[in-house]
Protein backbone atom coordinates (compact mmCIF):
# COMPACT_ATOMS: atom_id res chain seq x y z
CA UNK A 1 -68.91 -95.49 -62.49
CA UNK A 2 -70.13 -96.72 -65.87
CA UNK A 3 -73.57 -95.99 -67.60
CA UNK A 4 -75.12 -99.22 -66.71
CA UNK A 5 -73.77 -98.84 -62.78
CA UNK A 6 -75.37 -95.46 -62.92
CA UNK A 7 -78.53 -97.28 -64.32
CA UNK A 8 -78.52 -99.83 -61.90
CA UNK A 9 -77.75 -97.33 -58.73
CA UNK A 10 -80.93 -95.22 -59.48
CA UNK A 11 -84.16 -97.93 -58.74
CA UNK A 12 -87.83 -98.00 -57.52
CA UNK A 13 -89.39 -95.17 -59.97
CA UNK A 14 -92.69 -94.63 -59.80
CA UNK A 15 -94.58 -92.90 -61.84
CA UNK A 16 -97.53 -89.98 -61.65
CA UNK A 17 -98.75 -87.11 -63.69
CA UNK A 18 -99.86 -83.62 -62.11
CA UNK A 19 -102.47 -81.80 -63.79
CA UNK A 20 -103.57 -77.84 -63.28
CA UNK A 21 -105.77 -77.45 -60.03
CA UNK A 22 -108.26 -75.37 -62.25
CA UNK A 23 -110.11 -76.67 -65.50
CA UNK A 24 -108.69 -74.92 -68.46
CA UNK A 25 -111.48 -74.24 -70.47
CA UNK A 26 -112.83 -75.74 -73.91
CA UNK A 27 -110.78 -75.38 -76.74
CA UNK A 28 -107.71 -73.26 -75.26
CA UNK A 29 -104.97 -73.64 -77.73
CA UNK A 30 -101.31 -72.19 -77.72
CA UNK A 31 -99.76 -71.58 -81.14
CA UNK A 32 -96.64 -71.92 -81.81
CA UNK A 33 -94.13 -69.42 -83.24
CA UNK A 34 -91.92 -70.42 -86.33
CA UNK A 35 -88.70 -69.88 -84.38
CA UNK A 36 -90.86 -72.68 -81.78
CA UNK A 37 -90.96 -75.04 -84.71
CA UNK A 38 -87.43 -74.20 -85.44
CA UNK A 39 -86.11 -75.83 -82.42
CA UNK A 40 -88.78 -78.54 -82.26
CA UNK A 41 -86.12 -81.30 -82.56
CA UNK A 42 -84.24 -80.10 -79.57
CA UNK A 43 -84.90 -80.94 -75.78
CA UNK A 44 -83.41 -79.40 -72.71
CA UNK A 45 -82.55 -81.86 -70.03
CA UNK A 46 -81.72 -80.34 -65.99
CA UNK A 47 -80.43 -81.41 -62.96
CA UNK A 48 -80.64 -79.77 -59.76
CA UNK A 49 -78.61 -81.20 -56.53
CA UNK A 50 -79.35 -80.44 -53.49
CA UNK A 51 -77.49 -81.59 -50.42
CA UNK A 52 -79.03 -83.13 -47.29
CA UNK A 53 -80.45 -80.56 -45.09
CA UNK A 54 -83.77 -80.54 -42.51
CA UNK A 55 -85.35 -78.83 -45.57
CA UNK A 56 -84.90 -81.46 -48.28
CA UNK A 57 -85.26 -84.80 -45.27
CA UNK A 58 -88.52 -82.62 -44.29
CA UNK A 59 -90.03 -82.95 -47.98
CA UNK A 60 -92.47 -85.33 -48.84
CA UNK A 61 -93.58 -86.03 -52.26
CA UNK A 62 -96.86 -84.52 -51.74
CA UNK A 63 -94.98 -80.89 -50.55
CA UNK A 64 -92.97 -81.14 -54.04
CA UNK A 65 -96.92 -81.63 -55.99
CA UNK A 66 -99.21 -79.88 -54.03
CA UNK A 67 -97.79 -76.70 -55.67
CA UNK A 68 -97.44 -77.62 -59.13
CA UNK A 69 -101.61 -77.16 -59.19
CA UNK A 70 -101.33 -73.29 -58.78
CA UNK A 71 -97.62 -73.33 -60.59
CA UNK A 72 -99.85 -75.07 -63.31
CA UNK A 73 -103.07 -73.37 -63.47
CA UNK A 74 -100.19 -70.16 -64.57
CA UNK A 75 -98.71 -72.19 -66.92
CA UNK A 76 -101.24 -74.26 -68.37
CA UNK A 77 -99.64 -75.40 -71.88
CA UNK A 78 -97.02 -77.23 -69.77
CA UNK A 79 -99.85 -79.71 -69.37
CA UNK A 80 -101.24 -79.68 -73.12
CA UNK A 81 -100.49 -81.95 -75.46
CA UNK A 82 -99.02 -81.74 -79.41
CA UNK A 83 -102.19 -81.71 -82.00
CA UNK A 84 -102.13 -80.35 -85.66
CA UNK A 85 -104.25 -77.93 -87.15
CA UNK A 86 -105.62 -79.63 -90.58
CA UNK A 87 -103.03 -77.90 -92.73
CA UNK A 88 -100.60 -79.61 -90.38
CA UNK A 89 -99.44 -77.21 -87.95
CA UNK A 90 -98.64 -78.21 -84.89
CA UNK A 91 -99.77 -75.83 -81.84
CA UNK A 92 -100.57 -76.91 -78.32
CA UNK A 93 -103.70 -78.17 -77.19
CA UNK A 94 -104.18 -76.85 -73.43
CA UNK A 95 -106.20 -79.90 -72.22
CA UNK A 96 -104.57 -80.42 -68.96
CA UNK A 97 -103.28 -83.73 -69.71
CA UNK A 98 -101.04 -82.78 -66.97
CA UNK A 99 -96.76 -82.87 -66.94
CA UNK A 100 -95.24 -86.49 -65.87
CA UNK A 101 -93.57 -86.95 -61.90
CA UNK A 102 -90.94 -89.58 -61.56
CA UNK A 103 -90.11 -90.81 -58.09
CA UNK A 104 -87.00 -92.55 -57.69
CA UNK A 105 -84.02 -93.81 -55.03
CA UNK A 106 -79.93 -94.02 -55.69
CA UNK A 107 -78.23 -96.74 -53.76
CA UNK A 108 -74.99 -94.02 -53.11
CA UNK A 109 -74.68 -90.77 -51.85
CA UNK A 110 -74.33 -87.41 -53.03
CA UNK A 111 -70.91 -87.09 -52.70
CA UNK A 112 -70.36 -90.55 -54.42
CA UNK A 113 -72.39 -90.05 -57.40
CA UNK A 114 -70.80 -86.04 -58.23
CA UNK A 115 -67.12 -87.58 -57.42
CA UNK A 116 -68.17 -89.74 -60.60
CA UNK A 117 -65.80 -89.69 -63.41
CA UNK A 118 -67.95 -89.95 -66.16
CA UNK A 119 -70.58 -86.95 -66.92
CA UNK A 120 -73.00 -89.17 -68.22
CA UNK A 121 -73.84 -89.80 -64.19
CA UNK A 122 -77.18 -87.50 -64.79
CA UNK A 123 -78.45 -88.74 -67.57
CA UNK A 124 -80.73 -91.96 -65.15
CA UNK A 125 -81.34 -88.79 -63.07
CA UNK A 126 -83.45 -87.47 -65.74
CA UNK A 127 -86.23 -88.54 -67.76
CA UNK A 128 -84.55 -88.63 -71.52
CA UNK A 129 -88.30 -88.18 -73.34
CA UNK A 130 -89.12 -87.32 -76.43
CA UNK A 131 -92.15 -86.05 -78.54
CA UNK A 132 -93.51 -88.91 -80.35
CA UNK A 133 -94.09 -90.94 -82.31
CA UNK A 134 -97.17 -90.77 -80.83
CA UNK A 135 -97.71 -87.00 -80.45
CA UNK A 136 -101.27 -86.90 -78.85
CA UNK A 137 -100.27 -89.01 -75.48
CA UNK A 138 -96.25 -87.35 -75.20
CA UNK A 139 -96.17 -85.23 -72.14
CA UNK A 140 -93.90 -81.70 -72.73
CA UNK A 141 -92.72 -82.20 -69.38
CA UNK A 142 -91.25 -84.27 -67.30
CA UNK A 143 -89.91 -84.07 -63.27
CA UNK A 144 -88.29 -86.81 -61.41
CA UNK A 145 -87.33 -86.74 -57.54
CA UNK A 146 -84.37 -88.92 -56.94
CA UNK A 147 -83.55 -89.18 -53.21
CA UNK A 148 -79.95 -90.57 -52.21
CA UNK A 149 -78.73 -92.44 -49.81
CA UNK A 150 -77.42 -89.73 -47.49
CA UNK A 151 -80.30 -88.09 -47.64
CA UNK A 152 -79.78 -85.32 -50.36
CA UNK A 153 -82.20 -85.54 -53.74
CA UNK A 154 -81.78 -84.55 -57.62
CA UNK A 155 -84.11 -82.46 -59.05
CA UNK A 156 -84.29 -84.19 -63.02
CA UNK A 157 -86.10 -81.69 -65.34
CA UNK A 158 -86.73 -82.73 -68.77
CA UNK A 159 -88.00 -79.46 -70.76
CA UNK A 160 -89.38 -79.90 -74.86
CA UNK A 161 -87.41 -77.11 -76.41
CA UNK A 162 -90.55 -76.40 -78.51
CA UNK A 163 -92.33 -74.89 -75.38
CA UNK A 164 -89.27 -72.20 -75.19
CA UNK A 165 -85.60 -71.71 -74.63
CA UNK A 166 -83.12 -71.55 -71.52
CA UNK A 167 -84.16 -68.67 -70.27
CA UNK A 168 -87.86 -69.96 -70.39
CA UNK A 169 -87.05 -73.54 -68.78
CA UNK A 170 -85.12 -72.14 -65.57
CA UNK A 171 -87.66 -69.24 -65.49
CA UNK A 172 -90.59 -71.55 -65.20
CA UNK A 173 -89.00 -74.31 -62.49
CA UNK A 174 -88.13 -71.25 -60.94
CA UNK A 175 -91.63 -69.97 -60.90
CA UNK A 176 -92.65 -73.34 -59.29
CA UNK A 177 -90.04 -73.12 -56.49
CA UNK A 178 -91.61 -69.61 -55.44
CA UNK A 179 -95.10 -71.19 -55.06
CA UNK A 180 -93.12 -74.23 -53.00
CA UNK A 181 -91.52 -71.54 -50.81
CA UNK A 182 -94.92 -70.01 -50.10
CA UNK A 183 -94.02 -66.64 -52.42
CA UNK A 184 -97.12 -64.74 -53.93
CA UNK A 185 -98.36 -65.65 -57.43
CA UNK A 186 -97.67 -63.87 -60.19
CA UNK A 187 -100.22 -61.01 -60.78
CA UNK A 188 -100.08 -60.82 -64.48
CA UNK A 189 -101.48 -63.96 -66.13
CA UNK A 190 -99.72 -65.71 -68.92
CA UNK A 191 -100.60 -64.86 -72.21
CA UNK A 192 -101.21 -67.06 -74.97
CA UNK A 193 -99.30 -66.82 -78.29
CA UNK A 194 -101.09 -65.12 -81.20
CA UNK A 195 -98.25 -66.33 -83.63
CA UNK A 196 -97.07 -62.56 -84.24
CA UNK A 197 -93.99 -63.75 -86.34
CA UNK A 198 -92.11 -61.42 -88.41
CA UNK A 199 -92.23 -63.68 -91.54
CA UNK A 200 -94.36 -63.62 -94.31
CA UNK A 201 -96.14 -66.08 -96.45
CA UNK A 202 -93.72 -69.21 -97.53
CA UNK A 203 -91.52 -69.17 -100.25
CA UNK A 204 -88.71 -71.66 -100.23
CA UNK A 205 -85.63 -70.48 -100.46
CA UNK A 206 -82.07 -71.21 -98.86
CA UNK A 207 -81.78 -72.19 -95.74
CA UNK A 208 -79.40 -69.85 -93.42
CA UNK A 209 -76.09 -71.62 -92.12
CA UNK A 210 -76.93 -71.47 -88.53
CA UNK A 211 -79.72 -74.29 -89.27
CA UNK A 212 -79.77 -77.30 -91.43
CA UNK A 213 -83.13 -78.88 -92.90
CA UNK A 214 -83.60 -82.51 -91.83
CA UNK A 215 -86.39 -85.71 -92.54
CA UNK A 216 -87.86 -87.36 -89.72
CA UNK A 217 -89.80 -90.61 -89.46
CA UNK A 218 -92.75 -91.16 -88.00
CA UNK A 219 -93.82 -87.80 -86.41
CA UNK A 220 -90.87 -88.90 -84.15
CA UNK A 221 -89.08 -85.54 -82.76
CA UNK A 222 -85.32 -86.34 -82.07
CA UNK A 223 -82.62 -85.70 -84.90
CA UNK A 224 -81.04 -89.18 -86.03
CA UNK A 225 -77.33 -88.59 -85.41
CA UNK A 226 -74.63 -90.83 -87.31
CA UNK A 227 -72.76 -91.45 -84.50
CA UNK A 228 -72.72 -91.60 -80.90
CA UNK A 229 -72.97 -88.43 -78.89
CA UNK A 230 -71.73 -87.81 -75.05
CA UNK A 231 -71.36 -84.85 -72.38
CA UNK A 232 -68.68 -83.78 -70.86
CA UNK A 233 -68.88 -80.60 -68.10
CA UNK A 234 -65.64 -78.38 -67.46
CA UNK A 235 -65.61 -75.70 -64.66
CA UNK A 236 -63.66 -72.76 -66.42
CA UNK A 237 -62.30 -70.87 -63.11
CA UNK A 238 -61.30 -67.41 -63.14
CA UNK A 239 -57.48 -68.63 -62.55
CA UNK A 240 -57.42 -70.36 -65.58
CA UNK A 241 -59.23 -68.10 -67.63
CA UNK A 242 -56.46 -65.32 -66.32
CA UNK A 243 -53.78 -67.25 -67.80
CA UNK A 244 -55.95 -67.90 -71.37
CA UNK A 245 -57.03 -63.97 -71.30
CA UNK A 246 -53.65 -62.47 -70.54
CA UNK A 247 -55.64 -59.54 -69.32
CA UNK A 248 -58.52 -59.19 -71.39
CA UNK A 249 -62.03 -59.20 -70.30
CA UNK A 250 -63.40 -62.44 -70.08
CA UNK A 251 -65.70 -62.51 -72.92
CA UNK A 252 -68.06 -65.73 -74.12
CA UNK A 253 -66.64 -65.20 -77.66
CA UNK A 254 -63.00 -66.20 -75.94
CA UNK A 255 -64.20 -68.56 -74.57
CA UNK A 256 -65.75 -70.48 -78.01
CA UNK A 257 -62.83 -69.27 -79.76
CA UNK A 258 -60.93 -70.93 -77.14
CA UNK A 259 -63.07 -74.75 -77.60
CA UNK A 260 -63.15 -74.38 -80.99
CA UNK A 261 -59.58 -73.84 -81.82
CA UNK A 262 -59.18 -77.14 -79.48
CA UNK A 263 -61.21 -78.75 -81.13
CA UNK A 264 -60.31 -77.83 -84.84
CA UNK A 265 -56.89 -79.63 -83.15
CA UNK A 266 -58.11 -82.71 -82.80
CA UNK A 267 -60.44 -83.27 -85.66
CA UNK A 268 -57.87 -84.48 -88.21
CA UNK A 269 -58.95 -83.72 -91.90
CA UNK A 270 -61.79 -81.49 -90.72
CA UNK A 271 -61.12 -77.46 -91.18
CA UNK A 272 -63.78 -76.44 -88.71
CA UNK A 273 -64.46 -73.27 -90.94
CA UNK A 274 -68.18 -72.86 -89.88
CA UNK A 275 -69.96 -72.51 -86.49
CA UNK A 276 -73.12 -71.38 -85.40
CA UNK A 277 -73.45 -68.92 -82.76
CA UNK A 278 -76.65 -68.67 -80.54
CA UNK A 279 -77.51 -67.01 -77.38
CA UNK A 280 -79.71 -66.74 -74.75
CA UNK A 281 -80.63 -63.47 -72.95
CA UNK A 282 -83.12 -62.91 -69.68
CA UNK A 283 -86.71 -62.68 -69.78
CA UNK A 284 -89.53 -61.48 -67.85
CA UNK A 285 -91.47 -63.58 -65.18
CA UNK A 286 -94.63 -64.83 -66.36
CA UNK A 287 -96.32 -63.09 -69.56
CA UNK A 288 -93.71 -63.93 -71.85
CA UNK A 289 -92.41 -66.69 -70.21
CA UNK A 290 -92.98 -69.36 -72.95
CA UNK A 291 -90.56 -68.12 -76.28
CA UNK A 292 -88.00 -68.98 -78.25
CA UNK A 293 -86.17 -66.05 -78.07
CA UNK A 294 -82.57 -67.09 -78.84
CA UNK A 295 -80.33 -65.28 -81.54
CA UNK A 296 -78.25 -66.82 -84.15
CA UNK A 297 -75.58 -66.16 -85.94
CA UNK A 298 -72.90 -67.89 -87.68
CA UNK A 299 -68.71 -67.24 -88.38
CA UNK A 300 -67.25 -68.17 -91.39
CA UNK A 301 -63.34 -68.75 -91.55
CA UNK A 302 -61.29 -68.27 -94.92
CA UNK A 303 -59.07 -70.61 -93.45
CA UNK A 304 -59.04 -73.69 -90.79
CA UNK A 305 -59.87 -72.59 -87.15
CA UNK A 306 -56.40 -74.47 -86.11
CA UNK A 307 -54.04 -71.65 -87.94
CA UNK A 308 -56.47 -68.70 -86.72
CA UNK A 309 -54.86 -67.02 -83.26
CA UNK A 310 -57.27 -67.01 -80.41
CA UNK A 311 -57.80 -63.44 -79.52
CA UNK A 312 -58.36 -62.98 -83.72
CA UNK A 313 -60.71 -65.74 -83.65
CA UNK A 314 -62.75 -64.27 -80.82
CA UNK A 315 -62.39 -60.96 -82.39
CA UNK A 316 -64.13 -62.90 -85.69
CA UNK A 317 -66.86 -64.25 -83.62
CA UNK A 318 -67.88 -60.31 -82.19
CA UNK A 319 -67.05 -59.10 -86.25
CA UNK A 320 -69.46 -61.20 -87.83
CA UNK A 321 -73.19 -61.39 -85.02
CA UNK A 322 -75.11 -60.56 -87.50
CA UNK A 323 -78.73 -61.88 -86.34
CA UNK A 324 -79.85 -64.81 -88.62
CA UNK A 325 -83.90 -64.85 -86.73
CA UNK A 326 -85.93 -63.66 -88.92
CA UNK A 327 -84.06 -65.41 -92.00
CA UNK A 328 -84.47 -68.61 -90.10
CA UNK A 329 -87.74 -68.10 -89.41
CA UNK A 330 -88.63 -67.23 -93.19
CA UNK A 331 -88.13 -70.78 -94.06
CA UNK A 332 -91.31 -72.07 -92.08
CA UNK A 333 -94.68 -72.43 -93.68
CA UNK A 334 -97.00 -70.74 -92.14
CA UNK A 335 -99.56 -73.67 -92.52
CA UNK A 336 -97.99 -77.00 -92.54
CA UNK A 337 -95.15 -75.71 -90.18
CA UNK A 338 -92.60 -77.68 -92.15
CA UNK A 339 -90.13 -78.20 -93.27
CA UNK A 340 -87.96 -79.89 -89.88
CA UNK A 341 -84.80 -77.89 -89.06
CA UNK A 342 -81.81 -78.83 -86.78
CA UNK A 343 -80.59 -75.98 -84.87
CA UNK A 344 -78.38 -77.11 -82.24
CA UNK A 345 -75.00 -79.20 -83.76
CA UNK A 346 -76.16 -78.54 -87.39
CA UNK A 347 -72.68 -76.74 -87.26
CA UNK A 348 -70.09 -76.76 -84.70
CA UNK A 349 -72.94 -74.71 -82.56
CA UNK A 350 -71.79 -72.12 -79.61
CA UNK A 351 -74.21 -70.98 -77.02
CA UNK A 352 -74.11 -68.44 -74.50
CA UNK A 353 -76.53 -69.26 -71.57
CA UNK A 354 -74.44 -66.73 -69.34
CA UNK A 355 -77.97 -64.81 -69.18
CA UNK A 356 -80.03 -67.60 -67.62
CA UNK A 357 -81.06 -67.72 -63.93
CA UNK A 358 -79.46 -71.42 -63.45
CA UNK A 359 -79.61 -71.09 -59.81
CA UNK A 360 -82.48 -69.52 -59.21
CA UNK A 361 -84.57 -72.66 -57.80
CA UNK A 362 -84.90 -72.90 -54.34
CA UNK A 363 -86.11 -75.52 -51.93
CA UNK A 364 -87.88 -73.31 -48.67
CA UNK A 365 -84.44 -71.14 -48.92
CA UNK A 366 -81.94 -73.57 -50.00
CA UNK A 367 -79.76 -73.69 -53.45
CA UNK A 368 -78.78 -76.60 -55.05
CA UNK A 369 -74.87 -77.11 -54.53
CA UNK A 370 -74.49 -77.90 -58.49
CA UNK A 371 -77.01 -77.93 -61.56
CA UNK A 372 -75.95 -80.13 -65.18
CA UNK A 373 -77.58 -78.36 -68.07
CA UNK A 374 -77.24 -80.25 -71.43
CA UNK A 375 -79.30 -80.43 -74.56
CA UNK A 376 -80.35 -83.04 -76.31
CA UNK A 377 -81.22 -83.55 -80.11
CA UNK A 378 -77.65 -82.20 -80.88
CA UNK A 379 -76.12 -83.01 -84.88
CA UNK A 380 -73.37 -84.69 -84.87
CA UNK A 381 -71.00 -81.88 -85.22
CA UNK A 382 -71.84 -80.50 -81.72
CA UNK A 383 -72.49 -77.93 -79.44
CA UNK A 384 -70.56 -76.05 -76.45
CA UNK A 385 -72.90 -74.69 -73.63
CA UNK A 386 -71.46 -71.79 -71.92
CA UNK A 387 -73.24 -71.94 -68.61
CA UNK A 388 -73.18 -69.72 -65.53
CA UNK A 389 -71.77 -70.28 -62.27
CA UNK A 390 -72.46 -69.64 -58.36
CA UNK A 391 -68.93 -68.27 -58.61
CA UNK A 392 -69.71 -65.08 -60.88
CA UNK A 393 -65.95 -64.83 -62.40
CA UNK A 394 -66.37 -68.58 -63.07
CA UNK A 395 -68.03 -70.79 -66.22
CA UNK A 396 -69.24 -74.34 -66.78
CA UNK A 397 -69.07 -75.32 -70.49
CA UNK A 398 -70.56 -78.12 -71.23
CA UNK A 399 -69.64 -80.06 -74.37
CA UNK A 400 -72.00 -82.47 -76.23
CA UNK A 401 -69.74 -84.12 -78.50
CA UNK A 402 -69.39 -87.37 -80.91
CA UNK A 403 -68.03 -89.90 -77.98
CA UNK A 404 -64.85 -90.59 -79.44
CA UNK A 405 -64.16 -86.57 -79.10
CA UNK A 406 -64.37 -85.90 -75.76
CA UNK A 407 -61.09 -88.09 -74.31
CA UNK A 408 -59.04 -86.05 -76.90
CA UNK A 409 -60.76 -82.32 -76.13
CA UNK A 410 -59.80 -83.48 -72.44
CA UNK A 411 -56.01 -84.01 -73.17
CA UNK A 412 -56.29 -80.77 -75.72
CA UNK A 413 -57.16 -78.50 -72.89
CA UNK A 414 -55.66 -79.73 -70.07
CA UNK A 415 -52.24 -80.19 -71.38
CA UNK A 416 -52.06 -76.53 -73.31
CA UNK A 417 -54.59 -74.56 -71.42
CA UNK A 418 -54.07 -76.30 -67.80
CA UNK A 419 -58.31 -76.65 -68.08
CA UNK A 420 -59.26 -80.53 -66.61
């Protein structure tokens, strides 16, 4: 099934916005953090399946809004919209200009669209967004409802990485699931953000590997990539991992080690010396839901990745985590909240999203049977998701790659590694 089949399957949208089921207030603003601004170029695009059942036939599009009010009224800057302060800041204005509902149909089922070949299948199950140009009227979020033809619907969750990480997107869909299943509200309120960053005044200086300064054009916030980028998902099961580990814990770091010395294989005149390392841990429920709390790193080869062993390789990535955060975060004025920084695929860029609760949204008791997570905004020399499964022992890493990558990472790891 190509793109435009997958295009032309999904039809009928129709479009709403939500707002909070309470008035704000006058002036409520939520600053953002440098390591916010950091990742501003980055978005975080979801989809949650979930197969026919009396629960999902038995929801109408009113049960799936009637509790983002409440879920809202918690989480209020979900509905703000981008302003500047007059140095030039961004921050979030909490005006309830409410988060944007897409209703849609697919002319096959289920089964038919996941038996798809190509991974791109999500992406028309998704709104793909961005902030800008025109910051005032962009919405930070965006749902869509996509009901197949047997009956099942895709959950499409399209999450401004500026807002928070991972661990902060799952955690908040999550949060509106519990108020759909009739679950208690939080009791402690969210908190705003009173920009407690540990750097000090600005003072240029140079920039840490794990992030790369970029221009932008027209206050338009997506990274301009060279070339043309894909997905590709691989489910990593704990068979194959046995024969990769040959007894060894499975570990994330042998896991990248194992993608990047694949893909050091492939990339002909390319050494692959440099990658960045980030990861995402667990947070708590509501009053720190919103933050950008990932940790970065980066591993630096003497020689190519291609004539380092595995197991050394991994060993390199646990030698050198030496937190890059508060270096990173150095490098944002504290008043004009520039300059722009690419964080994701600046480097070959490694994340560990082991930590996240992925599967944690439920519809009145049932789990979707399979969630895409991808990110978008990558650079051009792209970025390898390692994502959890239902199946603890198991892994989905997905791969956002230049295109013409992804056939020969395929043939890489299926043909030495016995991965498809």
């Amino acid at each position: 099934m190509g793109v435009e089949q997958e295009k032309s399957a999904v039809y009928g949208h129709m479009f709403s916005t939500v707002v909070p089921g309470d008035v704000t207030g006058e002036a409520v603003v939520h600053e953002l953090a440098d390591m916010d601004l950091v990742t501003k170029l980055h978005y975080l695009r979801a989809v949650y399946y979930f197969s026919q059942s009396e629960v999902v036939d038995g929801l109408a599009i009113t049960d799936l809004k009637r509790p983002m009010f409440p879920w809202l009224n918690v989480l209020y800057p979900l509905a703000g919209r981008i302003r500047r302060a007059e140095a030039g800041r961004p921050f979030i204005k909490c005006n309830d200009c409410g988060l944007r509902i897409v209703e849609a149909s697919c002319s096959k089922t289920l089964e038919e669209w996941l038996d798809a070949e190509d991974d791109p299948r999500w992406g028309s199950l998704v709104p793909e967004k961005i902030l800008g140009p025109e910051l005032p009227f962009s919405p930070l979020v965006y749902i869509q409802f996509t009901r197949f033809k047997c009956g099942g619907m895709a959950i499409g969750y399209s999450w401004s990485h500026v807002l928070g990480d991972a661990a902060s997107a799952t955690n908040c869909i999550n949060l509106w699931g519990d108020f759909l299943n009739g679950n208690d509200p939080p009791t402690k309120p969210f908190q705003l953000s009173n920009m407690q960053n540990t750097a000090q005044d600005y003072a240029p200086q140079k920039a840490p590997a794990s992030v790369k300064q970029v221009e932008i054009a027209n206050d338009c916030w997506l990274f301009p990539n060279a070339c043309k980028m894909a997905t590709h998902s691989f489910k990593v099961t704990e068979t194959e991992l046995d024969k990769v580990q040959k007894g060894q814990k499975l570990q994330f770091e042998l896991i990248a080690a194992l993608f990047w010395l694949c893909l050091s294989r492939i990339q002909s005149g390319k050494e692959l010396k440099l990658a960045t390392i980030c990861r995402h841990g667990t947070q708590a429920k509501c009053s720190d839901m919103l933050s950008n709390n990932i940790r970065t790193s980066t591993v630096k080869l003497d020689s190519s990745a291609a004539s380092v062993g595995l197991f050394r390789l991994a060993n390199l990535i646990v030698e050198q985590d030496m937190d890059e955060l508060e270096s990173v975060e150095q490098l944002v004025d504290r008043n004009s909240g520039k300059p722009d920084f690419l964080l994701y695929g600046a480097n070959l860029t490694f994340v560990d999203m082991r930590g996240i609760n992925l599967f944690g949204l439920e519809l009145k008791g049932q789990k979707p049977v399979k969630v895409d997570l991808s990110i978008d905004g990558v650079g051009d020399e792209g970025a390898v998701l390692v994502l959890p499964c239902p199946q603890r022992s198991d892994v989905t890493v997905m791969v956002i790659l230049p295109e013409d990558q992804i056939p020969k990472l395929r043939r890489v790891l299926d043909s030495e590694f016995g991965i498809a």
